[in-house]
Structures are given as C-alpha cells and as structure tokens.
N, C-alpha and C. Protein backbone atom coordinates (compact mmCIF):
# COMPACT_ATOMS: atom_id res chain seq x y z
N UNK A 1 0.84 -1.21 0.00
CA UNK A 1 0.00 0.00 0.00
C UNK A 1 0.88 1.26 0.00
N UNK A 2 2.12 1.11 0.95
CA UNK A 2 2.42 2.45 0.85
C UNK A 2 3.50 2.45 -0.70
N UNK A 3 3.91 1.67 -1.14
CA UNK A 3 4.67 1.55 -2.72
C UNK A 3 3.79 1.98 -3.49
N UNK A 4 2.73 1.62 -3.54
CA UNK A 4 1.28 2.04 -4.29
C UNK A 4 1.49 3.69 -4.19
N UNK A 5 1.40 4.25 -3.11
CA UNK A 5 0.93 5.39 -2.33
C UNK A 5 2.03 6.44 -3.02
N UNK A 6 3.74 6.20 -2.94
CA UNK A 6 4.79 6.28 -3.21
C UNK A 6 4.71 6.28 -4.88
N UNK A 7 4.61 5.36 -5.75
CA UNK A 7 4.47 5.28 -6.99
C UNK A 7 3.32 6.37 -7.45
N UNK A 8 2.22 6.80 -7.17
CA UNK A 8 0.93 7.54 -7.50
C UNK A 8 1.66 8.58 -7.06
N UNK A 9 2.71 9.48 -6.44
CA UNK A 9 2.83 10.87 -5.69
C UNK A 9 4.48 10.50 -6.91
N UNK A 10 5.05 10.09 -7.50
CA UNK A 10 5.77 10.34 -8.22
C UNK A 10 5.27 10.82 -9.64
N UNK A 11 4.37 9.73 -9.88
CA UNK A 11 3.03 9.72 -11.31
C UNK A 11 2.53 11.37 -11.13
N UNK A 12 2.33 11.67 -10.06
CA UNK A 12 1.54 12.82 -9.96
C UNK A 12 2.67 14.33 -10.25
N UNK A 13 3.87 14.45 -9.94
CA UNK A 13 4.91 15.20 -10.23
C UNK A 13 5.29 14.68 -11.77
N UNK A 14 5.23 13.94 -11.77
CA UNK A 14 5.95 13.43 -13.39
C UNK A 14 4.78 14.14 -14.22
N UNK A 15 3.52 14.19 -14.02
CA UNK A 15 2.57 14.61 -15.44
C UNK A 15 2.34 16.11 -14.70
N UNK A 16 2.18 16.70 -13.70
CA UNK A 16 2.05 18.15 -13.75
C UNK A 16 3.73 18.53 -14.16
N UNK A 17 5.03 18.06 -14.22
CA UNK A 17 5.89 18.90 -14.95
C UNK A 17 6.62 18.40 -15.74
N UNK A 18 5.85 17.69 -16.44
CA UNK A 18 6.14 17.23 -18.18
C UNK A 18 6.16 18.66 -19.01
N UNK A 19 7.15 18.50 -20.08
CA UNK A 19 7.03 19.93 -20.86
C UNK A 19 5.53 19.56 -21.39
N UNK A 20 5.00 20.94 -21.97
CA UNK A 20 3.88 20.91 -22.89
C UNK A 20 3.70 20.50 -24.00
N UNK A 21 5.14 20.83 -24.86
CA UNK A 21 5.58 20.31 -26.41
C UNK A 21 6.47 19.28 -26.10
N UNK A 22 6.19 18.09 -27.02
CA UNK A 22 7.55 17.28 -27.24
C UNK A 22 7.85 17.80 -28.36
N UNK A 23 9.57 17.55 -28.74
CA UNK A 23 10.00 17.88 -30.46
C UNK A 23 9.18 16.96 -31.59
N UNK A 24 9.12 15.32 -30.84
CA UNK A 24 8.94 14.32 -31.79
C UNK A 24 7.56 13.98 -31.79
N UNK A 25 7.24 13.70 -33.05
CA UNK A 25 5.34 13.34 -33.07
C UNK A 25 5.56 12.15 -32.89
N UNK A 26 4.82 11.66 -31.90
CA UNK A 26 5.03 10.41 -31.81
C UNK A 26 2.95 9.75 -32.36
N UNK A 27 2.98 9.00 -33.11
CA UNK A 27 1.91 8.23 -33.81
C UNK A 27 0.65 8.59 -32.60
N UNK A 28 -0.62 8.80 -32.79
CA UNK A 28 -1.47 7.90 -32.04
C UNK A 28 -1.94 7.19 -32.34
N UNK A 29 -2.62 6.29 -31.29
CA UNK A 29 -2.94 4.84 -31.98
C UNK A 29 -4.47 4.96 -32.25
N UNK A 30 -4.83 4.38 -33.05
CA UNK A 30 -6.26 4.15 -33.92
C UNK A 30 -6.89 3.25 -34.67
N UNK A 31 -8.09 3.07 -35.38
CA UNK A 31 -8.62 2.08 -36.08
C UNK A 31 -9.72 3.13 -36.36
N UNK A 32 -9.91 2.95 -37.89
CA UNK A 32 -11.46 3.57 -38.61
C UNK A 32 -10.27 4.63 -39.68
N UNK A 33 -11.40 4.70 -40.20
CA UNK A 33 -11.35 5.78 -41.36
C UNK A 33 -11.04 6.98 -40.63
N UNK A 34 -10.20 7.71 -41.37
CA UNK A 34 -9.75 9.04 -40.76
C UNK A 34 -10.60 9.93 -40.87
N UNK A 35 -11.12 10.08 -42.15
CA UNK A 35 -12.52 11.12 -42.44
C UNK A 35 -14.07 10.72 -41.95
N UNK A 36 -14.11 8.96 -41.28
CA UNK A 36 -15.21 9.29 -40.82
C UNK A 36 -15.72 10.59 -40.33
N UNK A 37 -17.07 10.32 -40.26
CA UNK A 37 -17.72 11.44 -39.55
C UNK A 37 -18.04 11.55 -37.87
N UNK A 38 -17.97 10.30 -37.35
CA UNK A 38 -17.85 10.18 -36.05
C UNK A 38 -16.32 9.96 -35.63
N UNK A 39 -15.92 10.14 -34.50
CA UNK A 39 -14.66 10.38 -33.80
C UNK A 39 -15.13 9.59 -32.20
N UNK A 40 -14.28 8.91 -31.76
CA UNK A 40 -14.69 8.33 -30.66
C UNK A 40 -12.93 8.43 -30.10
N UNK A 41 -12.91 8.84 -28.51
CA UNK A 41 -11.25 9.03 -28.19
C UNK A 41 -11.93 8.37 -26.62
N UNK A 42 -11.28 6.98 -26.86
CA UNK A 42 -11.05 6.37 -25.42
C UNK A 42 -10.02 6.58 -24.52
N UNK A 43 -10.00 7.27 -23.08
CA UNK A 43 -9.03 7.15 -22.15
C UNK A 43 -9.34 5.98 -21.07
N UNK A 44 -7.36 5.39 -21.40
CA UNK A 44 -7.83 3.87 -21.12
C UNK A 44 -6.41 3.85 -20.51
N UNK A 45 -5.90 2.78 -19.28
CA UNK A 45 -4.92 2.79 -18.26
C UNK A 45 -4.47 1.12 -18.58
N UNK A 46 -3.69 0.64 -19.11
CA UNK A 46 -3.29 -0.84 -19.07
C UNK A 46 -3.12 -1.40 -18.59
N UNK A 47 -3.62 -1.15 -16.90
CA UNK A 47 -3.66 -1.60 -15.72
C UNK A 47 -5.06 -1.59 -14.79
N UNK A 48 -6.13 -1.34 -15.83
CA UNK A 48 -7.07 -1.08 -15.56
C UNK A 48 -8.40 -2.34 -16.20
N UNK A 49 -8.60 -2.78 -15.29
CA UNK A 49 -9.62 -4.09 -15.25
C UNK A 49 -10.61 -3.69 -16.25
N UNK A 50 -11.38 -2.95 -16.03
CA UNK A 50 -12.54 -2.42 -16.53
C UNK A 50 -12.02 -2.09 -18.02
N UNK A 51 -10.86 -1.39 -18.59
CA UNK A 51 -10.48 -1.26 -19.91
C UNK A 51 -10.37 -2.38 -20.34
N UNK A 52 -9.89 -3.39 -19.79
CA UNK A 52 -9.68 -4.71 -20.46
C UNK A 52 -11.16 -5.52 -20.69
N UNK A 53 -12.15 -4.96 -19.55
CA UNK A 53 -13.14 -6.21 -20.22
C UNK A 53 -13.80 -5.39 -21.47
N UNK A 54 -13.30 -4.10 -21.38
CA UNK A 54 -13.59 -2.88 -22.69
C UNK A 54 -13.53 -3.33 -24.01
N UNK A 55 -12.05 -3.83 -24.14
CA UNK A 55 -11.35 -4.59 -24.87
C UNK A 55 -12.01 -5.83 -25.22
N UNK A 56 -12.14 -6.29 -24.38
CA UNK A 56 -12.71 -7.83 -24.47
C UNK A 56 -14.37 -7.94 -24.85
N UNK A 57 -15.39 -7.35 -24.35
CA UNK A 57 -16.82 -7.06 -24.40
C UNK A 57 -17.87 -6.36 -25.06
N UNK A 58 -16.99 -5.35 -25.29
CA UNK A 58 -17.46 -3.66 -26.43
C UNK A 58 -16.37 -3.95 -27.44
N UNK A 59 -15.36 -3.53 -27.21
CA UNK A 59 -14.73 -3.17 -28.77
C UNK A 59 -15.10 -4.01 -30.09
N UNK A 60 -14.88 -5.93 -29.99
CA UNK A 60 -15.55 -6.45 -30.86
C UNK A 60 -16.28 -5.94 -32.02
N UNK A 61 -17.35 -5.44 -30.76
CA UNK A 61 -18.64 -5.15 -31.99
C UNK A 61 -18.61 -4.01 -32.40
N UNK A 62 -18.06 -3.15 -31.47
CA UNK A 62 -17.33 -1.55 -32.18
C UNK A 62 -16.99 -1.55 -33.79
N UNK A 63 -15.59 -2.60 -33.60
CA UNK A 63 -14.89 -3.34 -34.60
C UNK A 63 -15.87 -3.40 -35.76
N UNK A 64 -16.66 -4.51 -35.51
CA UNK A 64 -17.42 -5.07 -36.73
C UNK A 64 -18.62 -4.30 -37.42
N UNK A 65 -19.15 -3.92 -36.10
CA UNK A 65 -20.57 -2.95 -36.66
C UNK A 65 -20.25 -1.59 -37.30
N UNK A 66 -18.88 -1.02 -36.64
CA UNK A 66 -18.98 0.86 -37.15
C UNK A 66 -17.73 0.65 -37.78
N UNK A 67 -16.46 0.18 -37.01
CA UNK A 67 -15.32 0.65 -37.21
C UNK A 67 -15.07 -0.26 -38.67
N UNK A 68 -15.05 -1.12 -39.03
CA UNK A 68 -15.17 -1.77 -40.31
C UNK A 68 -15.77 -1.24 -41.48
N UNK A 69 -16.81 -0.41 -40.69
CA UNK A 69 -17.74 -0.47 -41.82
C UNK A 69 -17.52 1.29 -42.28
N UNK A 70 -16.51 1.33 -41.83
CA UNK A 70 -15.92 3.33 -42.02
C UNK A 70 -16.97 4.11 -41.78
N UNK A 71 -17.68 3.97 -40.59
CA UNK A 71 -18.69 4.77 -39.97
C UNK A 71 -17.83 5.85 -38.65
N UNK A 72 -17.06 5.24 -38.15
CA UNK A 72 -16.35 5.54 -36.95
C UNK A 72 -14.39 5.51 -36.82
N UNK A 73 -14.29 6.69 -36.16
CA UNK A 73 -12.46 6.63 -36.12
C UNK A 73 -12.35 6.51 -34.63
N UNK A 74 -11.75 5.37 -34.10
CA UNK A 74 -11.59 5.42 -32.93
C UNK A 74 -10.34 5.58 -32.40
N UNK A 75 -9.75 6.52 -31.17
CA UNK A 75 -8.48 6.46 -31.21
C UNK A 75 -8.32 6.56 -29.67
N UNK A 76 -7.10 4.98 -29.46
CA UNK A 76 -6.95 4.68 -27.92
C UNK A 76 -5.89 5.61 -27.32
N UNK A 77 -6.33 6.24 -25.86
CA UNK A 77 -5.07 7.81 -25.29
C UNK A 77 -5.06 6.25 -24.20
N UNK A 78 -3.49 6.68 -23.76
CA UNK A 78 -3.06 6.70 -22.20
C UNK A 78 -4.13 6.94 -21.33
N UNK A 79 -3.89 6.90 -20.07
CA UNK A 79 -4.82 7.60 -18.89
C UNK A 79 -3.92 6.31 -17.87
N UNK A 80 -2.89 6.45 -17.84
CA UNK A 80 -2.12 5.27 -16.82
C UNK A 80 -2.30 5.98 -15.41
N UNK A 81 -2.68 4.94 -14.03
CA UNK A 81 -2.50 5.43 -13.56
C UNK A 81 -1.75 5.20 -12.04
N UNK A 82 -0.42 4.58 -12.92
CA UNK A 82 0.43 4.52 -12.22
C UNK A 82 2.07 3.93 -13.24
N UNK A 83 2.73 3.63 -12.36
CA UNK A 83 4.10 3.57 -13.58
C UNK A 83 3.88 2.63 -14.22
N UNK A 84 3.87 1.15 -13.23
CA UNK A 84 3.58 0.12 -14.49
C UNK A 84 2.06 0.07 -15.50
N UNK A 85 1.37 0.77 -15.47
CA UNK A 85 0.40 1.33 -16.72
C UNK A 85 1.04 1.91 -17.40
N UNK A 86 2.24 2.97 -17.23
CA UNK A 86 2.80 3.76 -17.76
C UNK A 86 3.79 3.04 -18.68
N UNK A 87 4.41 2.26 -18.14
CA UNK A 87 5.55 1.57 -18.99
C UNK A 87 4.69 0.76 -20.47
N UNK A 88 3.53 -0.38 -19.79
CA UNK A 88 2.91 -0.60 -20.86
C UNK A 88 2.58 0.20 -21.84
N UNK A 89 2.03 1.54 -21.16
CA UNK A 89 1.18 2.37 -22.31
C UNK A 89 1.98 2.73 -23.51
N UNK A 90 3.75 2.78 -23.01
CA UNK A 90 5.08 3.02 -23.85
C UNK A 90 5.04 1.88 -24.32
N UNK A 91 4.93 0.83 -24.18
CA UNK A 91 5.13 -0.08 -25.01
C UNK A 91 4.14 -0.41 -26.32
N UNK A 92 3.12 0.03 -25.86
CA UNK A 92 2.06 -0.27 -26.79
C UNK A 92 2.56 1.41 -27.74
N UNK A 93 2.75 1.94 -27.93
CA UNK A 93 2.76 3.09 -28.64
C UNK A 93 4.48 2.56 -29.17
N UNK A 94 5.41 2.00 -28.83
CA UNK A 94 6.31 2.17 -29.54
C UNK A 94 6.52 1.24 -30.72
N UNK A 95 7.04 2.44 -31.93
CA UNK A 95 6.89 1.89 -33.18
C UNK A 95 6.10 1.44 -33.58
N UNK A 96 4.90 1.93 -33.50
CA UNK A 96 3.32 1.82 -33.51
C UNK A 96 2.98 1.83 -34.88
N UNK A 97 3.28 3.04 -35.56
CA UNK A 97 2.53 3.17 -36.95
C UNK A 97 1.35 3.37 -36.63
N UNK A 98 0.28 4.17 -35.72
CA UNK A 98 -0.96 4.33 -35.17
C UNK A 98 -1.33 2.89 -35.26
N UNK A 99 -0.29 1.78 -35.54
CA UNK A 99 -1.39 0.49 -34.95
C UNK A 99 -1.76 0.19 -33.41
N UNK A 100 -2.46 -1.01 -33.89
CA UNK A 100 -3.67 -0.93 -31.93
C UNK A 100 -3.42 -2.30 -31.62
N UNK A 101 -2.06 -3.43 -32.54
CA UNK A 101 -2.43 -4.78 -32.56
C UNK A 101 -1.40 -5.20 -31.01
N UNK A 102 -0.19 -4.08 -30.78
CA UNK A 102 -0.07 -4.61 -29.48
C UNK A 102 -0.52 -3.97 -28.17
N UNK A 103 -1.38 -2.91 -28.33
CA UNK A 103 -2.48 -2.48 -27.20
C UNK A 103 -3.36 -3.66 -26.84
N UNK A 104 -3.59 -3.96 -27.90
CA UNK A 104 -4.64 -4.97 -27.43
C UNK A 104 -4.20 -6.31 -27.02
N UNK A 105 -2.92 -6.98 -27.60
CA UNK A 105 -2.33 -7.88 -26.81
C UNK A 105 -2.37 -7.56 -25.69
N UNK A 106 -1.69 -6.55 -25.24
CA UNK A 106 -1.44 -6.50 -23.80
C UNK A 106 -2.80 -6.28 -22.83
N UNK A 107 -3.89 -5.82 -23.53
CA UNK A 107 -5.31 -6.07 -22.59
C UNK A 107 -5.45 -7.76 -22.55
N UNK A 108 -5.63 -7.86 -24.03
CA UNK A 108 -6.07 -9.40 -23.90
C UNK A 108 -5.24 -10.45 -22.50
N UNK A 109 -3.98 -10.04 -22.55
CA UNK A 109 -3.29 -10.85 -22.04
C UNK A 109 -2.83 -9.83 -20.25
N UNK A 110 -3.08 -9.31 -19.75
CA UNK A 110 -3.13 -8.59 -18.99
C UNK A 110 -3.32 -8.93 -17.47
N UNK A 111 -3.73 -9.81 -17.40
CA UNK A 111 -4.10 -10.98 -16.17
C UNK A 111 -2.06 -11.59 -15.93
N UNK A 112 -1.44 -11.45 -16.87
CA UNK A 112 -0.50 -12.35 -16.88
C UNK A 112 0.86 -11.15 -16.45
N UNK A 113 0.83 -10.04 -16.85
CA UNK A 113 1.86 -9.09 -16.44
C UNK A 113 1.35 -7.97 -15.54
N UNK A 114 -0.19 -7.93 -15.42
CA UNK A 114 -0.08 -7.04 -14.22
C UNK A 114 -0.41 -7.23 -12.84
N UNK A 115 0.89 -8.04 -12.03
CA UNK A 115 0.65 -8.08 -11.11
C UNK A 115 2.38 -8.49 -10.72
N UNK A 116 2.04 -8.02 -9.12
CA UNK A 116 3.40 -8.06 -8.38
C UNK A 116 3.30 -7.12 -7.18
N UNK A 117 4.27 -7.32 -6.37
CA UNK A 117 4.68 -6.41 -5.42
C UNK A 117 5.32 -5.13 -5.97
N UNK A 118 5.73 -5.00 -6.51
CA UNK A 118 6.79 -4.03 -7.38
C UNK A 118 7.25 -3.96 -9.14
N UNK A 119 7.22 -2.62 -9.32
CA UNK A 119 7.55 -2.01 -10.44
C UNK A 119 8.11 -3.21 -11.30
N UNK A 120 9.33 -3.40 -10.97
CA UNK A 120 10.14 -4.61 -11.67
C UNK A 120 9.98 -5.50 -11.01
N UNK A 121 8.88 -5.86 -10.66
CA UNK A 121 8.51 -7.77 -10.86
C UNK A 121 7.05 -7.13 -12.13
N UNK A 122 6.56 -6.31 -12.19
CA UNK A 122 5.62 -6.08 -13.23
C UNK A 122 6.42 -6.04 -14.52
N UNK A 123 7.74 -5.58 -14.57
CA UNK A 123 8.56 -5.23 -15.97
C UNK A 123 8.96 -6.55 -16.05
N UNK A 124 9.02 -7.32 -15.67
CA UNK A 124 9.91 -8.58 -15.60
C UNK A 124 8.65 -9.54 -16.10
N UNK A 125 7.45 -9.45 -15.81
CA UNK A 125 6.24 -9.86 -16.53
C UNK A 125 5.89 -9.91 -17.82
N UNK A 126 6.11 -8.35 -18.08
CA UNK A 126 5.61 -7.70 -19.07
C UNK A 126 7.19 -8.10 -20.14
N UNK A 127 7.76 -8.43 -20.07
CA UNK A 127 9.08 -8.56 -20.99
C UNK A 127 9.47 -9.79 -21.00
N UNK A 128 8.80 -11.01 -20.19
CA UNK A 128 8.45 -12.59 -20.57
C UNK A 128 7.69 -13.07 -21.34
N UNK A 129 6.33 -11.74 -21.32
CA UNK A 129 5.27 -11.70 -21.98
C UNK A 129 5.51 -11.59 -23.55
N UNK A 130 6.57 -10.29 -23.68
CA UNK A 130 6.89 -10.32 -25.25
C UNK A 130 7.78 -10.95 -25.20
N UNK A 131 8.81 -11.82 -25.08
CA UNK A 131 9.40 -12.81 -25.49
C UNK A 131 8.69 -13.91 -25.83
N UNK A 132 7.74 -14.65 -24.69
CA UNK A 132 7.38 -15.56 -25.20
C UNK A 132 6.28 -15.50 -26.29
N UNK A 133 6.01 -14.31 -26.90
CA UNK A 133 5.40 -14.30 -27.79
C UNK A 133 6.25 -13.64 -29.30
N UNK A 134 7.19 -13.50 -29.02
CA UNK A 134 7.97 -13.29 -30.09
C UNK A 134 7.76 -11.75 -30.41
N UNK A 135 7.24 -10.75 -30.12
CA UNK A 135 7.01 -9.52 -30.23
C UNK A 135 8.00 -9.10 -30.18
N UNK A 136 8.33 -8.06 -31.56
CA UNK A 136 10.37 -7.70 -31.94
C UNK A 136 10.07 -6.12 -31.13
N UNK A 137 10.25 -5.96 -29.91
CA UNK A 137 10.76 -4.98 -29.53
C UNK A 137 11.93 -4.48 -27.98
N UNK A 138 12.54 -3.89 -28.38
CA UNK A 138 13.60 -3.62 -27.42
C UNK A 138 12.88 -2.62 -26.01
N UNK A 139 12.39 -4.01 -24.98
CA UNK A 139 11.76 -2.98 -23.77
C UNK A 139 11.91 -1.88 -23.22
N UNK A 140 14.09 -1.99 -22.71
CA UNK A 140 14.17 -0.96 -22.44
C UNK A 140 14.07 0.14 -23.59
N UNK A 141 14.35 -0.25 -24.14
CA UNK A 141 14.87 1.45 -25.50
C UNK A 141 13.66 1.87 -25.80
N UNK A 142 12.14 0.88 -25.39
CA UNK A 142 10.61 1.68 -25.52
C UNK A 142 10.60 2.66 -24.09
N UNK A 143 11.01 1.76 -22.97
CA UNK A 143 10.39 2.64 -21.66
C UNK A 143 11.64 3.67 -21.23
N UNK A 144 12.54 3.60 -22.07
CA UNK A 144 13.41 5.01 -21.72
C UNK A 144 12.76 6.17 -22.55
N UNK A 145 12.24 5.67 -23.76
CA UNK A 145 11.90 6.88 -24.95
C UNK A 145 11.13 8.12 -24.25
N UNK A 146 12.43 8.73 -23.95
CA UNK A 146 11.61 10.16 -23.35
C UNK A 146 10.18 10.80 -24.37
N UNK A 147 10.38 10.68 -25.59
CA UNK A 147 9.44 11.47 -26.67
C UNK A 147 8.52 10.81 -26.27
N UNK A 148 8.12 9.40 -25.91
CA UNK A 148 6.61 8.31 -25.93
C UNK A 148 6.16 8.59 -24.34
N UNK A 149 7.10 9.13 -23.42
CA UNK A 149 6.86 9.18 -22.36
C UNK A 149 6.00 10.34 -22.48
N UNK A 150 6.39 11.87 -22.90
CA UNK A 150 5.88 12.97 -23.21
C UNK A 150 4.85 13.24 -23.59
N UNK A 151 4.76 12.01 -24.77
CA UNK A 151 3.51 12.08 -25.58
C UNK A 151 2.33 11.62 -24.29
N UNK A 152 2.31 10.40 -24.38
CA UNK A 152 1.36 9.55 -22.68
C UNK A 152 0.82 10.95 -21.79
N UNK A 153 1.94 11.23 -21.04
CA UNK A 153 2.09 12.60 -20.30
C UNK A 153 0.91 13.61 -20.71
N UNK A 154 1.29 14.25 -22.23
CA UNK A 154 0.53 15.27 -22.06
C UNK A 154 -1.19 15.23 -22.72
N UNK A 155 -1.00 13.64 -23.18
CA UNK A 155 -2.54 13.40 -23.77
C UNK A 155 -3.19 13.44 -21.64
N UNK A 156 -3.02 12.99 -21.09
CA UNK A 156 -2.89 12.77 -19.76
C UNK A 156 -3.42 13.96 -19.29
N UNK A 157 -2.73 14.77 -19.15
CA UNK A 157 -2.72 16.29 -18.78
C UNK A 157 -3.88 17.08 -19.62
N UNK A 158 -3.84 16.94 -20.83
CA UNK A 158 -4.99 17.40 -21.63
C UNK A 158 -6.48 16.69 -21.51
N UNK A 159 -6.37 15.66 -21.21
CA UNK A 159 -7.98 14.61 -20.64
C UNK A 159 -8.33 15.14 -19.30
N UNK A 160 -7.70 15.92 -18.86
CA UNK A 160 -7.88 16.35 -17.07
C UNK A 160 -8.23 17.48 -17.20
N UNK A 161 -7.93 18.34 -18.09
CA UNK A 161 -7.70 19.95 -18.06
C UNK A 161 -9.22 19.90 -19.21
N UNK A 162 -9.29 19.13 -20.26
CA UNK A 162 -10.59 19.09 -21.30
C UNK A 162 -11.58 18.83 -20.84
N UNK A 163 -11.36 17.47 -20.05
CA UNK A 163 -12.63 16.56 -20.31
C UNK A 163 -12.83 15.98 -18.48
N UNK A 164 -12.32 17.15 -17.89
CA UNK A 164 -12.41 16.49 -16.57
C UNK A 164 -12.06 14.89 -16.07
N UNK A 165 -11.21 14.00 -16.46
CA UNK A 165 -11.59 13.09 -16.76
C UNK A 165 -10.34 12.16 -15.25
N UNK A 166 -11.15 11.48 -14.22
CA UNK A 166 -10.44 10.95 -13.27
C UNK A 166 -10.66 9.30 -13.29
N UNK A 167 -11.27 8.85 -13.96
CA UNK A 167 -11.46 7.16 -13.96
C UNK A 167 -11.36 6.88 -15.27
N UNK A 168 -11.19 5.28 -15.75
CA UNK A 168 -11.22 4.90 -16.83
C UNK A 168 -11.68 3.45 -16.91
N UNK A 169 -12.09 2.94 -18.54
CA UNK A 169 -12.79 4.04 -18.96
C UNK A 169 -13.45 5.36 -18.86
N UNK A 170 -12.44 5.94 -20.14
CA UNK A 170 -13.72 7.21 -20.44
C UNK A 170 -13.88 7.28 -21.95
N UNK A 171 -15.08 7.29 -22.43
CA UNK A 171 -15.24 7.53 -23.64
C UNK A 171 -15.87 9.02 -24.00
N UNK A 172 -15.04 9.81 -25.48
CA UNK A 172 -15.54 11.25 -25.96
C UNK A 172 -16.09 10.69 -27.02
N UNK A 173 -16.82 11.01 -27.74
CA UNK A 173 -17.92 11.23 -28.91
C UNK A 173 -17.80 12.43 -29.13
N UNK A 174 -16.94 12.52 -30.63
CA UNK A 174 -16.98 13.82 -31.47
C UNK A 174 -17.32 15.19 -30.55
N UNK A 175 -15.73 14.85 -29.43
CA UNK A 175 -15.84 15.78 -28.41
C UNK A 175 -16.38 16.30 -26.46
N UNK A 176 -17.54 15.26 -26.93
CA UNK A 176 -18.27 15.09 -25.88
C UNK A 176 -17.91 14.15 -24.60
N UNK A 177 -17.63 13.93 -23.76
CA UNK A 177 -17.73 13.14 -22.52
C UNK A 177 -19.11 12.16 -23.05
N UNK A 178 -19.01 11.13 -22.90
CA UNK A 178 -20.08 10.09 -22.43
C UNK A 178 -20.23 9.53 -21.53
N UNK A 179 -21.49 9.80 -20.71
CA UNK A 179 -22.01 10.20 -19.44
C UNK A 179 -22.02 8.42 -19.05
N UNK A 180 -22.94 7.65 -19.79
CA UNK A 180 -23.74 6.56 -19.51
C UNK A 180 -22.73 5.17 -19.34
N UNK A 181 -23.04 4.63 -18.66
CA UNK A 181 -22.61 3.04 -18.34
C UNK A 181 -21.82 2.59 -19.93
N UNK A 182 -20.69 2.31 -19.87
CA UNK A 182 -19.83 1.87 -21.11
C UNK A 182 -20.15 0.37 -21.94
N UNK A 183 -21.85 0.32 -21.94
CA UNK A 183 -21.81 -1.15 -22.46
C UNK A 183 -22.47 -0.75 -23.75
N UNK A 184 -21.43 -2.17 -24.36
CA UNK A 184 -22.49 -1.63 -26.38
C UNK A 184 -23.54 -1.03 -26.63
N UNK A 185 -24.68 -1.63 -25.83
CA UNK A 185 -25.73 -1.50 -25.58
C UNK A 185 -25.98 0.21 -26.04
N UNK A 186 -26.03 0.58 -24.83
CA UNK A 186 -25.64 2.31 -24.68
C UNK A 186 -24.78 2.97 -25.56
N UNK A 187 -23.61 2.53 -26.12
CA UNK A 187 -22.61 3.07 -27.13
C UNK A 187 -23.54 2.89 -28.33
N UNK A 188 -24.43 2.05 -28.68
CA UNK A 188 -24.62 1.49 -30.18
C UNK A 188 -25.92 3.11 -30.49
N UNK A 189 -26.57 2.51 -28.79
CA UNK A 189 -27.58 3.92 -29.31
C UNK A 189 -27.18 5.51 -29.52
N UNK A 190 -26.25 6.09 -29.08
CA UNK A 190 -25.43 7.03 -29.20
C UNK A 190 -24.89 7.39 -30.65
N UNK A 191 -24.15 6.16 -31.13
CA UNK A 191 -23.41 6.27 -32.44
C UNK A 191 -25.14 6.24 -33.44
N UNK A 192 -25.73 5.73 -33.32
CA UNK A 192 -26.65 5.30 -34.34
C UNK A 192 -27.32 6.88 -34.71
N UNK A 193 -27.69 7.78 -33.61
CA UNK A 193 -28.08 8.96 -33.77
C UNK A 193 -27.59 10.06 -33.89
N UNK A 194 -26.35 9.81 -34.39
CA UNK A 194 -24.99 10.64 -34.86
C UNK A 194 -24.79 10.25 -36.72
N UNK A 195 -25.29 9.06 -37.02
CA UNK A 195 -25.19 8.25 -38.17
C UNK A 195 -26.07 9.24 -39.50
C-alpha cells in the first residue's frame, strides 16, 4: 500500500511537470477511417480491469458494426495510472505506426503481467510476456523513450484539463464526454443517432 501510495505521488509530479511540447510526433494509436464522420477518443490505463473487459466485451462489436464499416475513427489515449500502466502504455505506442495490434495484446493478455509487489517484478512480466510471444521490440529502448513518455504525459494532462476526466474508462464522442454506463448497448444507441 504504501509503494502504491509512493508510486501515485511520483506519477503525480511526473505529469504536472512534463514539458507541454515534445520535439517528436510520436503516432497515435487508432482504427477507422480518418474522415469518418464520427470520432470516438477512449481514455484507457493498461492496468485497468474495466479497460480490459472494454477490450474484451465492447470493442468487438465496435470493430465489426462501425469501425469496419468506415462509420467511426476510434483512437486509444493513455490515462495510466500509475508507472507500471505507464511503462505498458510506452510499449504499446512504440513503433506503432498508429497500430492498436499490441495495445490490445497487452489487454487481452493482462491478467498475466499485471501483477506483483513491485515495479520490476511487473517489468519482468511484461518482458516474458513479449518474449514468449515473439514480439520484436527492445523494452528498455521503448520505456526510456523520453518522446513516448511525453507524448502519454501530455494526452494525460490534456484529458484532465478538457474533459475532466479521473477514472477509466472514459469515452468522448466527437468531443463530448459520455455520461452513460460503457456497455455496447448504450454506445450502439449514441453512435446510431450521430449516423
């Protein structure tokens, strides 16, 4: 509890004095047509239960019903909220190409690296995890990348300062906060009267 306590009061200095600009654009990640006409921006924590059954329960049919069908651009932010969310969230963004295919590994599989007493028994998870799956990336040289850190950071900072936004899930609609319970259900009727 108090490592917990300790880790969240570092998290909390690290994103109020992140610069504002990074030099480097770093990708965001997405799925849908760029010119759809709907826009959907999930803030989502990779350490966060509820994003994962997000992942697992809603997105699917997101997938198949809108996002397939170039009705909808959906694009997944950070909202970590703590380091090891943080490290994942770098991992999933590095060398991305705005893809979403290892965000979502790491929800799918998420039961398996987030947990531990400590920071590095979670990194030590999370980097068995991509080995034994063959995933070509260099851990440390993702979770040092000051630019991916920055980026995380100030989408972070901007979801707090925009959209009020302290739990996650949170889903915006072409701007908006969405108020209601995060199940298809409720999402499908929303998008349909935007259509």
């Amino acid at each position: 509890q108090q490592m917990k306590k300790k880790i969240l009061q570092i998290l909390f200095i690290l994103f109020f004095f992140a610069p504002a600009n990074s030099e480097i654009k770093i990708n965001p990640i997405y799925e849908g047509s760029i010119d759809a006409k709907i826009e959907l921006i999930i803030y989502e924590s990779l350490t966060c239960g509820h994003c994962a059954s997000f992942h697992k329960n809603v997105y699917p049919q997101l997938k198949k019903n809108f996002i397939d069908k170039g009705l909808i651009k959906i694009e997944f932010r950070s909202f970590p909220f703590d380091i090891a969310g943080l490290n994942a969230a770098k991992i999933a963004h590095c060398r991305n190409n705005n893809n979403s295919d290892i965000l979502h590994f790491l929800f799918k599989n998420q039961k398996k690296w987030a947990k531990g007493d400590s920071v590095e028994e979670v990194n030590s998870n999370l980097i068995n995890l991509l080995k034994d799956n063959k995933v070509d990336l260099d851990f440390n040289q993702c979770i040092n990348d000051k630019s991916i850190e920055d980026h995380i950071l100030e989408d972070r900072i901007e979801a707090m300062k925009k959209f009020d936004i302290n739990a996650t899930p949170t889903l915006i609609i072409n701007g908006k906060k969405f108020d209601k319970s995060l199940n298809y259900k409720n999402i499908k009727k929303a998008l349909e009267k935007l259509i």
